[in-house]
Protein backbone atom coordinates (compact mmCIF):
# COMPACT_ATOMS: atom_id res chain seq x y z
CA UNK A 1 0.00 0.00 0.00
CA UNK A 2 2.88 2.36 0.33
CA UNK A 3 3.90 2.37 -3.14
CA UNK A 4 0.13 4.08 -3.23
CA UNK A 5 0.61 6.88 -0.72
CA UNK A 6 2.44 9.31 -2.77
CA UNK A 7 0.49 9.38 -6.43
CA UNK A 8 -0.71 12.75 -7.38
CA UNK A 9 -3.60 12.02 -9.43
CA UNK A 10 -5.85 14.53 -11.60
CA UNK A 11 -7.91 12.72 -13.45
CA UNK A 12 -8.11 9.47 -11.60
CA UNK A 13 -9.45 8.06 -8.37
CA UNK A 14 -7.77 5.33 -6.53
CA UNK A 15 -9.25 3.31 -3.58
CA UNK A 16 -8.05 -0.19 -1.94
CA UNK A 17 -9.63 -2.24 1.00
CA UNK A 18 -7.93 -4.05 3.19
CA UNK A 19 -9.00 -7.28 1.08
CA UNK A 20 -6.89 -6.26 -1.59
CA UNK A 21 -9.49 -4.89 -3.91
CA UNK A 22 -8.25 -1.85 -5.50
CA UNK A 23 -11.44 0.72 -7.28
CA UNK A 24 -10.15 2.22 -9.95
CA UNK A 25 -12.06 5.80 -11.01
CA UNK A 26 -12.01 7.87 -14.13
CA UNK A 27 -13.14 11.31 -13.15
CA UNK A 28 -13.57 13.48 -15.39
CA UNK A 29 -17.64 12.85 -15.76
CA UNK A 30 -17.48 16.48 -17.24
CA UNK A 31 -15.53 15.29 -20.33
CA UNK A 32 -17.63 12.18 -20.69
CA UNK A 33 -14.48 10.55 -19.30
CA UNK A 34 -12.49 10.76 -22.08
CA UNK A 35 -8.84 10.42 -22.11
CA UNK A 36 -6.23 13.04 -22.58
CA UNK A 37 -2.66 12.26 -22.28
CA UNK A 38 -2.18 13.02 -18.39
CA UNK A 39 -5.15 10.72 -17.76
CA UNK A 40 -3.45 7.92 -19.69
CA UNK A 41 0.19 8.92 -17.86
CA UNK A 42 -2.03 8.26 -14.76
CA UNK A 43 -3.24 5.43 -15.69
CA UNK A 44 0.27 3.94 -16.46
CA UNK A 45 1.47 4.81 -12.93
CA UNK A 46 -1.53 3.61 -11.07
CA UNK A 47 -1.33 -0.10 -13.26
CA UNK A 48 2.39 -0.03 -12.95
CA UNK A 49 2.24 0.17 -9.26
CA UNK A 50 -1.23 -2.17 -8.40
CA UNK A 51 0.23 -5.18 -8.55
CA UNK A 52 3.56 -4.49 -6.39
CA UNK A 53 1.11 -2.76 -4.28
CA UNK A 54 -0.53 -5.95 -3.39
CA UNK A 55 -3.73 -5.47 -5.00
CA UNK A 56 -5.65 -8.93 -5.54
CA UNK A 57 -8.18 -7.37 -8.02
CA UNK A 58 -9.12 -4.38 -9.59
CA UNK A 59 -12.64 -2.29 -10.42
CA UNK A 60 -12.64 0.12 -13.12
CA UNK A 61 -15.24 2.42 -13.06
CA UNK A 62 -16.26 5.87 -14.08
CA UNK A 63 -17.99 9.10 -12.36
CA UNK A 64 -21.32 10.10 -14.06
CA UNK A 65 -23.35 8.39 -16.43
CA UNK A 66 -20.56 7.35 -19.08
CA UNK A 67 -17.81 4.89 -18.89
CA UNK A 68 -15.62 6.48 -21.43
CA UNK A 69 -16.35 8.12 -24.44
CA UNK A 70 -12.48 8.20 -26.07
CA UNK A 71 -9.66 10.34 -27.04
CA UNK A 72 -10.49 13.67 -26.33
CA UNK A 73 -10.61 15.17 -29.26
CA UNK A 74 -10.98 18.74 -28.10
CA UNK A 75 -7.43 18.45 -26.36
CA UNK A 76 -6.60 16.64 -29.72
CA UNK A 77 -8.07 19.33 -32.04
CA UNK A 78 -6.37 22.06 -30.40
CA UNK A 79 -2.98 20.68 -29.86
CA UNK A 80 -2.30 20.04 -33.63
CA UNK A 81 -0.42 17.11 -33.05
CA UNK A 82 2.33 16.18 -35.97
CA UNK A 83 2.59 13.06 -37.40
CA UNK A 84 5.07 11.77 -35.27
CA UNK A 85 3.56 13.75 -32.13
CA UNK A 86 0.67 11.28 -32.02
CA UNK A 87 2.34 7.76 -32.93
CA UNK A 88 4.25 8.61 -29.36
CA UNK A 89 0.95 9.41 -27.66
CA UNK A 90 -0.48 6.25 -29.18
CA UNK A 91 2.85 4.37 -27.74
CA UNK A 92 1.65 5.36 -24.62
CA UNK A 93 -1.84 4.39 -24.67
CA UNK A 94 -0.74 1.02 -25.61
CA UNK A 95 2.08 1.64 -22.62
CA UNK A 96 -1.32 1.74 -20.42
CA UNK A 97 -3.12 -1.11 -21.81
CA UNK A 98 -0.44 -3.53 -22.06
CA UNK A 99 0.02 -2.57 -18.08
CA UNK A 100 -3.57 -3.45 -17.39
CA UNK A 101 -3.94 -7.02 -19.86
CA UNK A 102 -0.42 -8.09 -18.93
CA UNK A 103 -0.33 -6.72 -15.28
CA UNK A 104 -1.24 -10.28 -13.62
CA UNK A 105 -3.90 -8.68 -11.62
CA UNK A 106 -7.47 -9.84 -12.66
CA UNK A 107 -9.31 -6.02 -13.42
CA UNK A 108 -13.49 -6.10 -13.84
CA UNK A 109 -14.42 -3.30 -15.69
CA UNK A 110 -17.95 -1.91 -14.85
CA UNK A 111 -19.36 -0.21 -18.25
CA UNK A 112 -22.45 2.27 -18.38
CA UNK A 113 -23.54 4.72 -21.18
CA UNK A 114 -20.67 5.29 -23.71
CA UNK A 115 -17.89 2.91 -24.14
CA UNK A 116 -17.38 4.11 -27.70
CA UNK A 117 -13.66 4.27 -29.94
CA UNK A 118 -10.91 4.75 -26.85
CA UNK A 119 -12.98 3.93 -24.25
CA UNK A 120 -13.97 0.72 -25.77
CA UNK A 121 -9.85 0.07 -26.17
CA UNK A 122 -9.56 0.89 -22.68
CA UNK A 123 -12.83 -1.81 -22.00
CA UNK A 124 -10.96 -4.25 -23.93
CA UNK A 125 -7.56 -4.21 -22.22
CA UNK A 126 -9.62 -5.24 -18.60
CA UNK A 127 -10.41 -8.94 -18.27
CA UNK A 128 -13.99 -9.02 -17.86
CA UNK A 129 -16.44 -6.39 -18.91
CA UNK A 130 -19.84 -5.78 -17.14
CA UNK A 131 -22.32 -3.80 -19.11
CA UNK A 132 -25.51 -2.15 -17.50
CA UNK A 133 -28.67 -1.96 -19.74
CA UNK A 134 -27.57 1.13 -20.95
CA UNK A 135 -24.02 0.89 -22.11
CA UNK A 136 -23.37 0.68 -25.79
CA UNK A 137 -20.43 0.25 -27.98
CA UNK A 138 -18.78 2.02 -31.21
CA UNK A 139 -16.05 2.76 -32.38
CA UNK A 140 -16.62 5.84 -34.83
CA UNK A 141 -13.14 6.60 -36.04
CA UNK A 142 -14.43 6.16 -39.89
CA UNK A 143 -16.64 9.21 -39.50
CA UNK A 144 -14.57 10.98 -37.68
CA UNK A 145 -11.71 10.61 -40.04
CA UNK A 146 -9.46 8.75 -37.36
CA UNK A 147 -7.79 5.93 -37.24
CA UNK A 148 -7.93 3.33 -33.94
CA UNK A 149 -4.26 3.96 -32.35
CA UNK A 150 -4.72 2.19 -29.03
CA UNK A 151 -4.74 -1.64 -29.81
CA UNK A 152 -8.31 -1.73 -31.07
CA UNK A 153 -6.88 -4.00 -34.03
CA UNK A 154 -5.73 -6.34 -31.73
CA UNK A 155 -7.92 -6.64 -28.65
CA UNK A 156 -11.24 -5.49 -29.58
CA UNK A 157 -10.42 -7.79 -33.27
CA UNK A 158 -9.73 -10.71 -30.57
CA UNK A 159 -12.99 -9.78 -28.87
CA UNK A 160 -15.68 -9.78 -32.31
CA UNK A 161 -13.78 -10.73 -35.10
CA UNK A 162 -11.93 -9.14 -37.78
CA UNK A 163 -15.34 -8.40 -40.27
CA UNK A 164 -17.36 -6.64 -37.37
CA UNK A 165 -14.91 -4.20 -36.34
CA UNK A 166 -14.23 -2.89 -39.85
CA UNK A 167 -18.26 -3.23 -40.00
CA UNK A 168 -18.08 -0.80 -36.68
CA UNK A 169 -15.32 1.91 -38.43
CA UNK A 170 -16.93 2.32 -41.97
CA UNK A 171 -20.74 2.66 -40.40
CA UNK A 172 -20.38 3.61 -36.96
CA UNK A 173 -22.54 0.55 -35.72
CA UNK A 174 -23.60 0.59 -32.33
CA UNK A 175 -23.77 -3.00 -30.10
CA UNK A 176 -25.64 -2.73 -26.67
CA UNK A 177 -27.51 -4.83 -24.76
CA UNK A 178 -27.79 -8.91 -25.40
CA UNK A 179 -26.17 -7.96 -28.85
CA UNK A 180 -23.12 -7.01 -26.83
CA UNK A 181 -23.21 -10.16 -25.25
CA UNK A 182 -23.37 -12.04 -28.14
CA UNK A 183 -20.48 -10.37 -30.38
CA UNK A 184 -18.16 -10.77 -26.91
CA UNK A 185 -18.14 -7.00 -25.98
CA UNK A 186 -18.85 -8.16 -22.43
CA UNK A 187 -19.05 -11.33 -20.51
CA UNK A 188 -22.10 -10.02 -18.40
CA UNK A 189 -25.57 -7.78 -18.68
CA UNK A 190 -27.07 -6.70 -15.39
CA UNK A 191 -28.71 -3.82 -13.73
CA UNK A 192 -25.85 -2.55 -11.87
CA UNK A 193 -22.62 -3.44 -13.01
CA UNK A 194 -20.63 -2.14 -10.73
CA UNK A 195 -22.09 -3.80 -7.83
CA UNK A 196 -21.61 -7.49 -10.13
CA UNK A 197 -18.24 -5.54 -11.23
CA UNK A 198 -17.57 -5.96 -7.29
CA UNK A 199 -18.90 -9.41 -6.66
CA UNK A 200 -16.68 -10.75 -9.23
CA UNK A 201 -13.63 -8.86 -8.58
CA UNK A 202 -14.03 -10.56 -5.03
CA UNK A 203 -14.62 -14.05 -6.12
CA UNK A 204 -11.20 -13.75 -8.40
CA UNK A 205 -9.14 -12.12 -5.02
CA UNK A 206 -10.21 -15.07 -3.33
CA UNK A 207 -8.00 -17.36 -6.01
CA UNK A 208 -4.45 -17.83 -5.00
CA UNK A 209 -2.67 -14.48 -6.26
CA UNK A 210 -0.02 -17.08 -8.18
CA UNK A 211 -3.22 -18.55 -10.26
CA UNK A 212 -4.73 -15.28 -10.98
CA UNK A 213 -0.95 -14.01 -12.53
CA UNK A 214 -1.06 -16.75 -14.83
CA UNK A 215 -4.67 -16.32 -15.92
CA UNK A 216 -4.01 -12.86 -16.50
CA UNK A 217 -0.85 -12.57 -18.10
CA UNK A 218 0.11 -15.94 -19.41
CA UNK A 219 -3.11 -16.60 -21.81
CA UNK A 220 -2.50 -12.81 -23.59
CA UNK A 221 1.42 -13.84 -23.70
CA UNK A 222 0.21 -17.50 -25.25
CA UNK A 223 -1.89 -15.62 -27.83
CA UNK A 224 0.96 -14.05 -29.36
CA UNK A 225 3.00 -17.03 -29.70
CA UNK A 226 3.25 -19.88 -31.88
CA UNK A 227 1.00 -23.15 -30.82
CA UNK A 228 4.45 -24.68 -30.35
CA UNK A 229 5.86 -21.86 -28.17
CA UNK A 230 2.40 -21.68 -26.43
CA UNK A 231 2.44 -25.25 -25.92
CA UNK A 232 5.69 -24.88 -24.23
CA UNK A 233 5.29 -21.99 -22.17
CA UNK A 234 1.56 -23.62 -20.89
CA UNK A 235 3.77 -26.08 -19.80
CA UNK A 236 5.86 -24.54 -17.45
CA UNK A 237 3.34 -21.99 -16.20
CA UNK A 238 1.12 -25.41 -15.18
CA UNK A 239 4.29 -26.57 -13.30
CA UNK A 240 5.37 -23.62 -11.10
CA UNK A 241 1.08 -23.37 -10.37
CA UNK A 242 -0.05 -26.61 -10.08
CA UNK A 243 2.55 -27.01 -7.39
CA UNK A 244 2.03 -24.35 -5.27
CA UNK A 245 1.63 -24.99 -1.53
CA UNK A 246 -2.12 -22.73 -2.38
CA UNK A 247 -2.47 -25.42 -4.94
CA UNK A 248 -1.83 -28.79 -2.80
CA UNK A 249 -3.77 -27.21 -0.21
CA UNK A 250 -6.79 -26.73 -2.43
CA UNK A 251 -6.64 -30.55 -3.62
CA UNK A 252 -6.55 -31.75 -0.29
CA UNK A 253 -10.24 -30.06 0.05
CA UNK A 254 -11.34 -31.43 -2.86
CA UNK A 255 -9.83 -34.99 -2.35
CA UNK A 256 -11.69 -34.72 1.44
CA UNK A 257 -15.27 -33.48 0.15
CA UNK A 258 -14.65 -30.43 1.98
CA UNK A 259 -13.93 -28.34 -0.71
CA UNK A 260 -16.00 -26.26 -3.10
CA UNK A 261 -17.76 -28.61 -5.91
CA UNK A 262 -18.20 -27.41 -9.76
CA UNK A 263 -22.62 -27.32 -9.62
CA UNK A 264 -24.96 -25.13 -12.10
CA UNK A 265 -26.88 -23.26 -9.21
C-alpha cells in the first residue's frame, strides 16, 4: 500500500480495501471521461504500481453516467499534433493497456452509457467487462476521419472478429444490450454493473494471487506465440502453479469433500 501513498492524481481516483481490492475511477464525468494524455500517464502509474502494491483485483469504473467516451478530441483538435507527435501518444496508450492485460492482476471493468472508440480500447484491455442496460459500444473513427491507435486491431479484433470491427469503423454501428453479449463485448448484462463488477472482482481475489498471474498474463502472452511456443510456455506456467503450496492445499479439500464442488446453481 505504500507504493500508493504518494500518487498525485488529476484525473483518476484510486481506492483499496484491506481485502486487496483496488477501485479504480475515471473522473472526469465532465468530459464524458475521455482520455487526454495526463489521464493515460495516470493510468500507467496507477497499473504499474497495483500489482507491487498488493492489490488482488481491480474495479474500473467511471464518475457520471458514461464509462468512457475516447480520445479527447478537443485536447486533440487544439494541440495540432504532428505526425510523429501522435504515434508517441499512441505508444503510450498502448504503454497503459499492455500494463492493465499483462499486469497479472485480474481487473473487472464496470461499463455504463458510452464505451465508444478509446474507451472501448480501454474496456478491452480489462479482463472481464460488465455492461448495464444502458451501455453501448462504437467505435466511430471512420466518420470521424481517425484511425484506432490504441490496440483496437488487436484486442477489440480478438474480442468480435476481424469483419465486425471494420463493419463498426466504416458505419459507426452501435452494439448494446444482449447484442453485446453475443459479439463478446462483455461477458455479463445486469442492472448494476458495478455492484456485479464488485462481486466478481471478489470471487477472483479469493483465487491464489499465483493462479490469478497466470490467468491474466500468461493466456495474452500464449496468444501471441506460436502453438508450439504456447504449448511450451503452458507447460511450465502449469508446473510452477499446479505445485504451489495454495495449490496442494486446495486438492486436499477437494480430495476430502470439503472443498467447493463445480454445480450449475
Amino acid at each position: 500500500m505504500d507504493l500508493l501513498k504518494d500518487l498525485a492524481l488529476e484525473n483518476l481516483r484510486l481506492e483499496m480495501d484491506e481485502d486487496g481490492i483496488a477501485v479504480v475511477t475515471l473522473a472526469r464525468a465532465a468530459k464524458r471521461n475521455t482520455l487526454n494524455a495526463e489521464t493515460v500517464e495516470e493510468l500507467i502509474e496507477v497499473f504499474s504500481r497495483l500489482p507491487r502494491a498488493g492489490a488482488r483485483a481491480v474495479v474500473l469504473r467511471a464518475d457520471g453516467t458514461h464509462f468512457c467516451a475516447g480520445l479527447d478530441l478537443v485536447e486533440h483538435h487544439s494541440e495540432q499534433r504532428r505526425p510523429e507527435d501522435f504515434m508517441h501518444l499512441c505508444l503510450r496508450w498502448h504503454e497503459a493497456f499492455n500494463k492493465m492485460e499483462y499486469g497479472g492482476v485480474p481487473i473487472i471493468a464496470a461499463l455504463k452509457g458510452a464505451v465508444v472508440g478509446g474507451g472501448l480500447e480501454l474496456a478491452s484491455s480489462a479482463h472481464v467487462r460488465v455492461a448495464d442496460q444502458g451501455t453501448y459500444f462504437a467505435l466511430p473513427e471512420g466518420q470521424r476521419g481517425l484511425f484506432t491507435g490504441g490496440g483496437a486491431t488487436i484486442r477489440v479484433a480478438d474480442l468480435v472478429g476481424k469483419a465486425r470491427m471494420i463493419d463498426m469503423m466504416l458505419t459507426g454501428r452501435i452494439y448494446q444490450r444482449d447484442e453485446a453479449v453475443q459479439v463478446g463485448l462483455c461477458q455479463y448484462l445486469v442492472e448494476d454493473s458495478e455492484a456485479k463488477a464488485m462481486e466478481l472482482a471478489r470471487t477472483a481475489a479469493a483465487n491464489p494471487p499465483l493462479s490469478n498471474f497466470a490467468i491474466c498474463s500468461g493466456i495474452s502472452h500464449m496468444q501471441n506465440m506460436s502453438a508450439l511456443d504456447a504449448s511450451y510456455a503452458e507447460s511450465v506456467l502449469a508446473g510452477i502453479v499446479n505445485t504451489q503450496a495454495a495449490s496442494n492445499e486446495r486438492l486436499e479439500a477437494f480430495a476430502n469433500k470439503t472443498g467447493a464442488r463445480v454445480r450449475p446453481e
